[in-house]
C-alpha atoms as a PDB file:
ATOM      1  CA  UNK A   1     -36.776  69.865 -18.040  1.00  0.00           C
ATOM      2  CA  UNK A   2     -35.960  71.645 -15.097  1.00  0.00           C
ATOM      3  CA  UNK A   3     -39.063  69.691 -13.209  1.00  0.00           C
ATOM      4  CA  UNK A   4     -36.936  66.411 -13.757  1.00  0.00           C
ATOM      5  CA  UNK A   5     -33.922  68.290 -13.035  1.00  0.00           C
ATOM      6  CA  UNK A   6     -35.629  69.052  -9.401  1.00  0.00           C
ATOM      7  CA  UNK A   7     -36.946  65.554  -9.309  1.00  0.00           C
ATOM      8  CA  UNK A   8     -33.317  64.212  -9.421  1.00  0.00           C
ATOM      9  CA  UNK A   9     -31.481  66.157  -7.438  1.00  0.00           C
ATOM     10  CA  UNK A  10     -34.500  65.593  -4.382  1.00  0.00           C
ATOM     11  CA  UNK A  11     -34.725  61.762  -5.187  1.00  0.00           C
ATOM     12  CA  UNK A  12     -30.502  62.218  -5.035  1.00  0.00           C
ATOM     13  CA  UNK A  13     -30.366  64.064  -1.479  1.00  0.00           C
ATOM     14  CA  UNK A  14     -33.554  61.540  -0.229  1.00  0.00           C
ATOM     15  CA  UNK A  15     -30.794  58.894  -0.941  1.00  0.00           C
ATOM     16  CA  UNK A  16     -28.131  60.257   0.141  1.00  0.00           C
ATOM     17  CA  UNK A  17     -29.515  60.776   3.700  1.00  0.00           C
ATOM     18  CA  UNK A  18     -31.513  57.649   3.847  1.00  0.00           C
ATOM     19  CA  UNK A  19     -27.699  56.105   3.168  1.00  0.00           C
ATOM     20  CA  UNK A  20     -26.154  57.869   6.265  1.00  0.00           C
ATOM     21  CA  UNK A  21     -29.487  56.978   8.376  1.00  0.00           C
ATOM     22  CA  UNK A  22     -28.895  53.300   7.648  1.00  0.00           C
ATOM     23  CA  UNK A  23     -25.678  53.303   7.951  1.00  0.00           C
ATOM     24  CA  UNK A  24     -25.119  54.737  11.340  1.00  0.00           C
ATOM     25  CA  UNK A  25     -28.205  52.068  12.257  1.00  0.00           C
ATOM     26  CA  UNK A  26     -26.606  48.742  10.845  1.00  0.00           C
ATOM     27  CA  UNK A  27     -23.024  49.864  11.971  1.00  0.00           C
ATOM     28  CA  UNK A  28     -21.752  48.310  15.549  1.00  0.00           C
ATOM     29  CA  UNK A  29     -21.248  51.763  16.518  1.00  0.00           C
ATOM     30  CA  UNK A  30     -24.287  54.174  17.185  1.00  0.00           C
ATOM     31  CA  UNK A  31     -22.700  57.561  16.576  1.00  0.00           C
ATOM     32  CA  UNK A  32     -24.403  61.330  17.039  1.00  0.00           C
ATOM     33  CA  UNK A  33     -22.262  64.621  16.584  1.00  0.00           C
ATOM     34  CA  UNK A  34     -23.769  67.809  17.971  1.00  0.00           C
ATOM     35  CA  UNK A  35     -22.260  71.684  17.362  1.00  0.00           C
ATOM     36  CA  UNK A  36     -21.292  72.141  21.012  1.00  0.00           C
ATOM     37  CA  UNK A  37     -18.335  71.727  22.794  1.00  0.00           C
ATOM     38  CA  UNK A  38     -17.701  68.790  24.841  1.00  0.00           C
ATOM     39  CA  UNK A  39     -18.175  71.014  28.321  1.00  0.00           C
ATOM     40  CA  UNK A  40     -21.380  71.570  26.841  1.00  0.00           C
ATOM     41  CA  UNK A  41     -23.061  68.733  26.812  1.00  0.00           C
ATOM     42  CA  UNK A  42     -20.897  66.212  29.033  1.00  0.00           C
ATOM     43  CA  UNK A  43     -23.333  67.026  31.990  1.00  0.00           C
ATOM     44  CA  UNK A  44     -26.520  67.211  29.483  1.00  0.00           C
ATOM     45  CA  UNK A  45     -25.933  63.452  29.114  1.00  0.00           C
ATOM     46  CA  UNK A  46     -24.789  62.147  32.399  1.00  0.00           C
ATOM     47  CA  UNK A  47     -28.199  63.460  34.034  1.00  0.00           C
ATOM     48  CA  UNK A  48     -29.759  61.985  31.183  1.00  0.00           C
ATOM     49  CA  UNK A  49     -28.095  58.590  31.115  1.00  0.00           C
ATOM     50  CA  UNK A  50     -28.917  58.224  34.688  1.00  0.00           C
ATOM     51  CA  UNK A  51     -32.696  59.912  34.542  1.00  0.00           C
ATOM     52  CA  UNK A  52     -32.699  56.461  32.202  1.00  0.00           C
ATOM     53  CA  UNK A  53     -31.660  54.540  35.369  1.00  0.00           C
ATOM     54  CA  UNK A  54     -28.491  53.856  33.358  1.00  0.00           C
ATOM     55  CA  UNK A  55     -26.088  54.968  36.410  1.00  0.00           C
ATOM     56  CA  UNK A  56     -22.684  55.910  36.017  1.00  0.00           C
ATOM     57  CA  UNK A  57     -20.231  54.049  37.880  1.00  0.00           C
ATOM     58  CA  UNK A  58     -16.287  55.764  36.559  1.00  0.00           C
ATOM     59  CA  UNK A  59     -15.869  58.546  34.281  1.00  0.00           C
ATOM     60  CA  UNK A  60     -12.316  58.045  32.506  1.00  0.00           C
ATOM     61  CA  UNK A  61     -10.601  61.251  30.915  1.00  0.00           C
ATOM     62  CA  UNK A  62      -8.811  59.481  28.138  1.00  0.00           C
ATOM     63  CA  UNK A  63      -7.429  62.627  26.590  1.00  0.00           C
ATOM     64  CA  UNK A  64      -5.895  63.576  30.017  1.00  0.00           C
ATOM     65  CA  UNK A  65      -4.284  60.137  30.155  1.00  0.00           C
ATOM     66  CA  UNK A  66      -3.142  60.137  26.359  1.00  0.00           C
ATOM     67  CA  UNK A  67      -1.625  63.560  26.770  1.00  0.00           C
ATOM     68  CA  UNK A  68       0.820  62.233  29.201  1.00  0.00           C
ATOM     69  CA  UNK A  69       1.948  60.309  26.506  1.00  0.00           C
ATOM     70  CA  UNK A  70       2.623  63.195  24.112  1.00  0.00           C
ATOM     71  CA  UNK A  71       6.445  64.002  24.310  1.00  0.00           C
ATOM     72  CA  UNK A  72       6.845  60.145  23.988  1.00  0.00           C
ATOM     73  CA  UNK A  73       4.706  59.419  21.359  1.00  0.00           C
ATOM     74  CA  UNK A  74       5.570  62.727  19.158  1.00  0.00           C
ATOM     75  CA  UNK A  75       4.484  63.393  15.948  1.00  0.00           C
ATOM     76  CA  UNK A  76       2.192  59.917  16.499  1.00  0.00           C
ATOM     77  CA  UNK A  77       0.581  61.594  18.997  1.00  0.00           C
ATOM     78  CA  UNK A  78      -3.175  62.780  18.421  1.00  0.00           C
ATOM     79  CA  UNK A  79      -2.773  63.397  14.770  1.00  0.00           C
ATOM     80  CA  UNK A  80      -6.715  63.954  14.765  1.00  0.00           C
ATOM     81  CA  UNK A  81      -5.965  66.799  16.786  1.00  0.00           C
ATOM     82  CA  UNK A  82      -8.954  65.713  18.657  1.00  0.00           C
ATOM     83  CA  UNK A  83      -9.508  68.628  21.612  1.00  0.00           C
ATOM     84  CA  UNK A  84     -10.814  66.013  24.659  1.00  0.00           C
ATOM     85  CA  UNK A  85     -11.496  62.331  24.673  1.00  0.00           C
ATOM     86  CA  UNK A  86     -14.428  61.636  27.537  1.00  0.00           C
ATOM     87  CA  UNK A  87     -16.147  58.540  28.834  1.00  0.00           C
ATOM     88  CA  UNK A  88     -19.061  57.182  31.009  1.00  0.00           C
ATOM     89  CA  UNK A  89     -19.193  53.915  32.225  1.00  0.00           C
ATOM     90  CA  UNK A  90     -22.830  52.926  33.409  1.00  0.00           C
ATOM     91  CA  UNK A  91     -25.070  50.301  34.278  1.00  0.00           C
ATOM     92  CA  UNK A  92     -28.469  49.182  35.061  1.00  0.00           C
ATOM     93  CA  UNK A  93     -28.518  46.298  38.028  1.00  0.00           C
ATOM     94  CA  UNK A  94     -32.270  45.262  36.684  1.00  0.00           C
ATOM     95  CA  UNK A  95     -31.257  44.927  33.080  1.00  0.00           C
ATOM     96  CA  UNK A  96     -27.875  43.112  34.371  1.00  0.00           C
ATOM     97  CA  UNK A  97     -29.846  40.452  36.463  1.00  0.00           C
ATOM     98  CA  UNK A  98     -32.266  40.114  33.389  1.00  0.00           C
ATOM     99  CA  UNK A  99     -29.178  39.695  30.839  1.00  0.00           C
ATOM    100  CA  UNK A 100     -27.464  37.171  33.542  1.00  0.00           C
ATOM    101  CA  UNK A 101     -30.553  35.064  33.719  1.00  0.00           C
ATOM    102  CA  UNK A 102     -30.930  34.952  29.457  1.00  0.00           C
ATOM    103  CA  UNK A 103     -27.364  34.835  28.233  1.00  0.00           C
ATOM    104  CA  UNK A 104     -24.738  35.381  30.859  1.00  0.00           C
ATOM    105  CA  UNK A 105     -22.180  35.668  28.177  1.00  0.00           C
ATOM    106  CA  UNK A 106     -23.218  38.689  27.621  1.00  0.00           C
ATOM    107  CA  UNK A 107     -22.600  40.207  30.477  1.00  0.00           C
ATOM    108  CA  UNK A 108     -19.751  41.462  29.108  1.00  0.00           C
ATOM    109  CA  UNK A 109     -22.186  44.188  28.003  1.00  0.00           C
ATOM    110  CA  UNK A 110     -22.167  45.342  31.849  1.00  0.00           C
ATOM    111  CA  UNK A 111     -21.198  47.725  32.219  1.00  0.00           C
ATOM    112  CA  UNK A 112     -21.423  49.707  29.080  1.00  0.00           C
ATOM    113  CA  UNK A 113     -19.968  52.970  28.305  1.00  0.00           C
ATOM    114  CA  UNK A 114     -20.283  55.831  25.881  1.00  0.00           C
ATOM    115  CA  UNK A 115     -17.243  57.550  24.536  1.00  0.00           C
ATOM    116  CA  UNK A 116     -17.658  61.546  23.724  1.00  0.00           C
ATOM    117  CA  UNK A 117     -14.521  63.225  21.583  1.00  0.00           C
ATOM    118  CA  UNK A 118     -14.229  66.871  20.817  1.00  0.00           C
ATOM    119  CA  UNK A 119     -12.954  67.982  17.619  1.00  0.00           C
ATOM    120  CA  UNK A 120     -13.225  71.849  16.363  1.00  0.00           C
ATOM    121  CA  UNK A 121     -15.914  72.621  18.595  1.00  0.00           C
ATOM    122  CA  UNK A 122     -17.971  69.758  17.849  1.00  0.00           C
ATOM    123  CA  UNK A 123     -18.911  66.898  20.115  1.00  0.00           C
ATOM    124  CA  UNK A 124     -19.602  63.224  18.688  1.00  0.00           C
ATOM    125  CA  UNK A 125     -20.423  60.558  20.940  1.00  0.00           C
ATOM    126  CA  UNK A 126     -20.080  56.980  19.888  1.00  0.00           C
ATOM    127  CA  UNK A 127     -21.516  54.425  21.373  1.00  0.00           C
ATOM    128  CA  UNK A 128     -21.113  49.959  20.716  1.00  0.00           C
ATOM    129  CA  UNK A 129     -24.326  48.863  19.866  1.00  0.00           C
ATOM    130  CA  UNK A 130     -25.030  45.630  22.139  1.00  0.00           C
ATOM    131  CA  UNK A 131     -27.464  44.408  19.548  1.00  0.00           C
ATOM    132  CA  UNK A 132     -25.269  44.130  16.911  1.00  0.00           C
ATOM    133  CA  UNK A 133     -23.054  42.279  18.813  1.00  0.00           C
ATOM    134  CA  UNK A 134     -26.140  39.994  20.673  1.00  0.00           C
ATOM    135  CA  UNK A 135     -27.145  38.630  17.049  1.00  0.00           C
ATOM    136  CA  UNK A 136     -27.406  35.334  17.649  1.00  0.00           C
ATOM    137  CA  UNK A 137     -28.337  35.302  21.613  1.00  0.00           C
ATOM    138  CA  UNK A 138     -31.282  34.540  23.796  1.00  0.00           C
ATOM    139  CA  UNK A 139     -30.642  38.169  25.509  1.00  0.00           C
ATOM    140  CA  UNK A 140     -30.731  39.536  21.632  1.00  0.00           C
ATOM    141  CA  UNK A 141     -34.350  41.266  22.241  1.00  0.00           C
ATOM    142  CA  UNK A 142     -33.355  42.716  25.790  1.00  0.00           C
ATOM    143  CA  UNK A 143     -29.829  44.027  24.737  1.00  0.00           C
ATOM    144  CA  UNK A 144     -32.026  45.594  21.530  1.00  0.00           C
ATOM    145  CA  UNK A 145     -34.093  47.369  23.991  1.00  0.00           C
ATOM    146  CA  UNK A 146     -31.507  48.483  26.053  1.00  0.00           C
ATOM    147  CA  UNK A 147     -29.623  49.752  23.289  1.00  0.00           C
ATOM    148  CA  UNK A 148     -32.564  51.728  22.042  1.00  0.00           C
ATOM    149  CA  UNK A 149     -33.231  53.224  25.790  1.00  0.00           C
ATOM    150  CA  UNK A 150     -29.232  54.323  25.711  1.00  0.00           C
ATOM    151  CA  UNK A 151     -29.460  55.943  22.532  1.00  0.00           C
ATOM    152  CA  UNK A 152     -32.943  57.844  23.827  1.00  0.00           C
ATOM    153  CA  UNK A 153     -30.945  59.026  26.647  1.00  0.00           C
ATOM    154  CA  UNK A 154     -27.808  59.876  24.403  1.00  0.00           C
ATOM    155  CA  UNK A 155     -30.245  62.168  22.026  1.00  0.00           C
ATOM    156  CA  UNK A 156     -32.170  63.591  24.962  1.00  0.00           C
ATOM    157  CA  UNK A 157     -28.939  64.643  26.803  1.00  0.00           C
ATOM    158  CA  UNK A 158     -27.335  66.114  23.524  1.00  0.00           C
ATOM    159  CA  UNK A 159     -30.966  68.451  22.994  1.00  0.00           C
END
């Protein structure tokens, strides 16, 4: 009995984790949250998006920008209590030329950006999945690849 017992709790957690896998990978949003603060791994990432050759072009501090909001917005303001909102806007010329040529309506995909948020310590960083979005393009298998070489360069800088 307590073999099957064992047996169900493992095939339980196996489920349970294969559930978050696939849903992080069929969601439009690839998302990875790391114990380290924000100031820890902001640099990590930029160095890694552009050892990618994904270049970043404008770094927006939302946070900074939403906190001078605060005495207007009041109580509606950051109810997440979310610690710093970050963001990287980057692009590849190569892969832009190559996504002009199969599908220039998705260029909107240039450039693309990665949003990081810190909340009690921890840093997640969400970023829109172009191939989710490409479904039903020519550049669908390009914008796939790119997406995958992002989300290398996303886990390598987060390591």
């Amino acid at each position: 009995m307590k073999i099957m017992k064992k047996w169900l709790v493992l095939l339980v957690l196996m489920f349970s984790v294969s559930s978050v896998i696939a849903g992080n990978m069929n969601s439009g949003v690839y998302i990875q949250q790391v114990d380290k603060p924000l100031s820890g791994v902001y640099d990590k990432v930029y160095k890694s998006l552009e050892d990618a050759r994904f270049f970043v072009v404008f770094e927006p501090n939302i946070g900074a920008n939403l906190a001078s909001f605060s005495k207007k917005w009041g109580d509606d303001y950051n109810q997440n209590n979310i610690a710093e909102i970050r963001s990287m806007v980057f692009c590849n010329g190569w892969y832009a030329n190559k996504v002009s040529n199969l599908d220039p309506n998705m260029l909107g995909f240039c450039p693309l950006h990665i949003t990081l948020i810190e909340r009690e310590g921890k840093t997640t960083v969400l970023f829109n999945r172009p191939g989710v979005i490409a479904q039903n393009s020519p550049a669908k298998e390009l914008l796939l690849t790119i997406e995958s070489e992002v989300i290398a360069a996303i886990q390598q800088g987060l390591k």
